[in-house]
Protein backbone atom coordinates (compact mmCIF):
# COMPACT_ATOMS: atom_id res chain seq x y z
CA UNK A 1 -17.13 -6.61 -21.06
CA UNK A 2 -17.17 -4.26 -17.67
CA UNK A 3 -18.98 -5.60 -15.04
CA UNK A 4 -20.88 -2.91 -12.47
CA UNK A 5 -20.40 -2.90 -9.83
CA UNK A 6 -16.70 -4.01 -9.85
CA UNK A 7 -14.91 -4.45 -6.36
CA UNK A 8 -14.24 -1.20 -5.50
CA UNK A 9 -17.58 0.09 -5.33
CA UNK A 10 -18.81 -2.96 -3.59
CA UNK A 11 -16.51 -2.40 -0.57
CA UNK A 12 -17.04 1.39 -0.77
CA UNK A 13 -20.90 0.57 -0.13
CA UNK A 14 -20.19 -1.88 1.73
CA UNK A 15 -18.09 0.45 4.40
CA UNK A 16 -20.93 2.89 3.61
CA UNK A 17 -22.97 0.75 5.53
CA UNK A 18 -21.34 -0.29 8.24
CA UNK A 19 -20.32 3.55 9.11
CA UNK A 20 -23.84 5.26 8.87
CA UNK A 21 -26.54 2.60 9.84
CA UNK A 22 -24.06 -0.53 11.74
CA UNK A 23 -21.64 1.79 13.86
CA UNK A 24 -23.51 4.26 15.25
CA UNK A 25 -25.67 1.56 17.24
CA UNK A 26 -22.76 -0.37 18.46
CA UNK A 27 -20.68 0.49 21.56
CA UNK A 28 -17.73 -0.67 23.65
CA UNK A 29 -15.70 -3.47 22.22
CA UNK A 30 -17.57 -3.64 19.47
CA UNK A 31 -18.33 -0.41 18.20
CA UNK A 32 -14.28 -0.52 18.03
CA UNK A 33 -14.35 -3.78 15.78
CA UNK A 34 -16.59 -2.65 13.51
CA UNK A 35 -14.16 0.73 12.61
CA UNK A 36 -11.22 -1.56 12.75
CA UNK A 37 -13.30 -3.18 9.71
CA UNK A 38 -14.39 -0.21 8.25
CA UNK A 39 -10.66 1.20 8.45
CA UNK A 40 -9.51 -2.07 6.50
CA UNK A 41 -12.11 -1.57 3.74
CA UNK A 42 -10.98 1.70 3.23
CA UNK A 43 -7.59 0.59 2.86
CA UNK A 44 -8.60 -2.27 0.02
CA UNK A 45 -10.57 0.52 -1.46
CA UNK A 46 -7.42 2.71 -2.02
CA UNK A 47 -5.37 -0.33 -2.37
CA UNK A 48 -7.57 -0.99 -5.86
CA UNK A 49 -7.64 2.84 -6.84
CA UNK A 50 -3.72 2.78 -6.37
CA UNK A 51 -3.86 -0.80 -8.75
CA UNK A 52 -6.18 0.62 -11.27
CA UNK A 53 -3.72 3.80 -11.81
CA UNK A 54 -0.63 1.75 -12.23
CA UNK A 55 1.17 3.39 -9.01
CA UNK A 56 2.29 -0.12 -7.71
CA UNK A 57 3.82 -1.03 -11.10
CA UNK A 58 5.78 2.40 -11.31
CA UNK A 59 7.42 1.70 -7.40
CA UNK A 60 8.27 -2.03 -8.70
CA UNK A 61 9.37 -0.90 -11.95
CA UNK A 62 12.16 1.30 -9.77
CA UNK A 63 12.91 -0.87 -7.50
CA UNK A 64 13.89 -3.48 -10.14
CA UNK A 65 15.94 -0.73 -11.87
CA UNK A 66 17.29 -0.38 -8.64
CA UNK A 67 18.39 -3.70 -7.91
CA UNK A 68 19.60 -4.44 -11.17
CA UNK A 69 21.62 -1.54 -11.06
CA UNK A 70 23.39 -2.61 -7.82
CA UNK A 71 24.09 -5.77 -9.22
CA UNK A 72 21.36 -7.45 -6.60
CA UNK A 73 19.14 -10.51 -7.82
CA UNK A 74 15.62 -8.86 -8.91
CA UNK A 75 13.02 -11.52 -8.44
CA UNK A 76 10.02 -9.33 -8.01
CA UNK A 77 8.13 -11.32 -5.61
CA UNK A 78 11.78 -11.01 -3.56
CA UNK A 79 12.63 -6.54 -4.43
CA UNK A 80 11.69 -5.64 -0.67
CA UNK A 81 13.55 -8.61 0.74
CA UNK A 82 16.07 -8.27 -1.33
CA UNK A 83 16.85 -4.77 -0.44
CA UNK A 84 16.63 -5.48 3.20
CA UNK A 85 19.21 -8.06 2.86
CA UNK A 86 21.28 -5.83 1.13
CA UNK A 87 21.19 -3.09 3.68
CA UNK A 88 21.62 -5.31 6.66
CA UNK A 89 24.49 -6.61 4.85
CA UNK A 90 25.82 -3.25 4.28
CA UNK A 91 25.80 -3.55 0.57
CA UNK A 92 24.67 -0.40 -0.31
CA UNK A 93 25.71 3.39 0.53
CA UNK A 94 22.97 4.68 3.00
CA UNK A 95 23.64 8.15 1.63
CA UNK A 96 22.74 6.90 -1.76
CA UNK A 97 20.39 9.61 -2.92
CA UNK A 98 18.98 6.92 -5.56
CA UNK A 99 18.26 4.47 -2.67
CA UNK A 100 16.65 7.25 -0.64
CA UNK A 101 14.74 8.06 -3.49
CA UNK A 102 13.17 4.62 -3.65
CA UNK A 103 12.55 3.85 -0.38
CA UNK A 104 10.75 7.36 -0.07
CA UNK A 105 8.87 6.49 -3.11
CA UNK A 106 8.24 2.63 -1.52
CA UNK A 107 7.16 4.53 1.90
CA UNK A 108 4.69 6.60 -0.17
CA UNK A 109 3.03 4.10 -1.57
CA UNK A 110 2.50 2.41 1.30
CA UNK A 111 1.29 5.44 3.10
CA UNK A 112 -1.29 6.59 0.34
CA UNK A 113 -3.04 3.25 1.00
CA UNK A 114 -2.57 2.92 4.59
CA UNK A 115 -2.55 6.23 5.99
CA UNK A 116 -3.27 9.05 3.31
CA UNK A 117 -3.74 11.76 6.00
CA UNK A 118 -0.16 11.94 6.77
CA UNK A 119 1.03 13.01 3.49
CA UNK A 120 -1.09 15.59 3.74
């Protein structure tokens, strides 16, 4: 069973909204509040695109292979944590073009949902 309208396009009308018939009569302080909202629900909105297309998955799935690979405990609520410990601790080669390769791919992700522009 697929229920419309699912999440996504609830907070895409949603931020619809707010931007062409809430923001444009606001000003000041809150004028500013109401993009710092609208900026947020665009985020969740890519957030769930990025979900739906299995993109999280494939950075966890090489981080774990990662981890395991270094002989590093992969709990995968713990991968990010558990590769910051490991670097502080100097546990891993910095030049490492594997570990490069998934913290650029980690630093992606992040930046398709939170700030898509600067890939661009």
């Amino acid at each position: 069973m697929i229920n419309e309208p699912d999440s996504r396009d609830l907070l895409t009308e949603a931020r619809q909204v707010l931007l062409d018939s809430l923001v444009p009569d606001l000003a000041g302080e809150q004028k500013y509040q109401a993009l710092m909202i609208a900026n947020a629900m665009g985020m969740a909105i890519r957030e769930i695109e990025q979900r739906a297309q299995g993109e999280p998955d494939a950075t966890d799935r090489s981080l774990s292979q990662f981890l395991a690979g270094h002989q590093l405990p992969d709990d995968p609520s713990q991968g990010e944590q558990t590769l910051a410990r490991a670097l502080r601790d100097r546990r891993l080669d910095g030049d490492d073009p594997e570990l490069r390769s998934v913290l650029k791919g980690m630093t992606e992700a992040r930046l398709r949902i939170n700030n898509p522009g600067f890939l661009k």
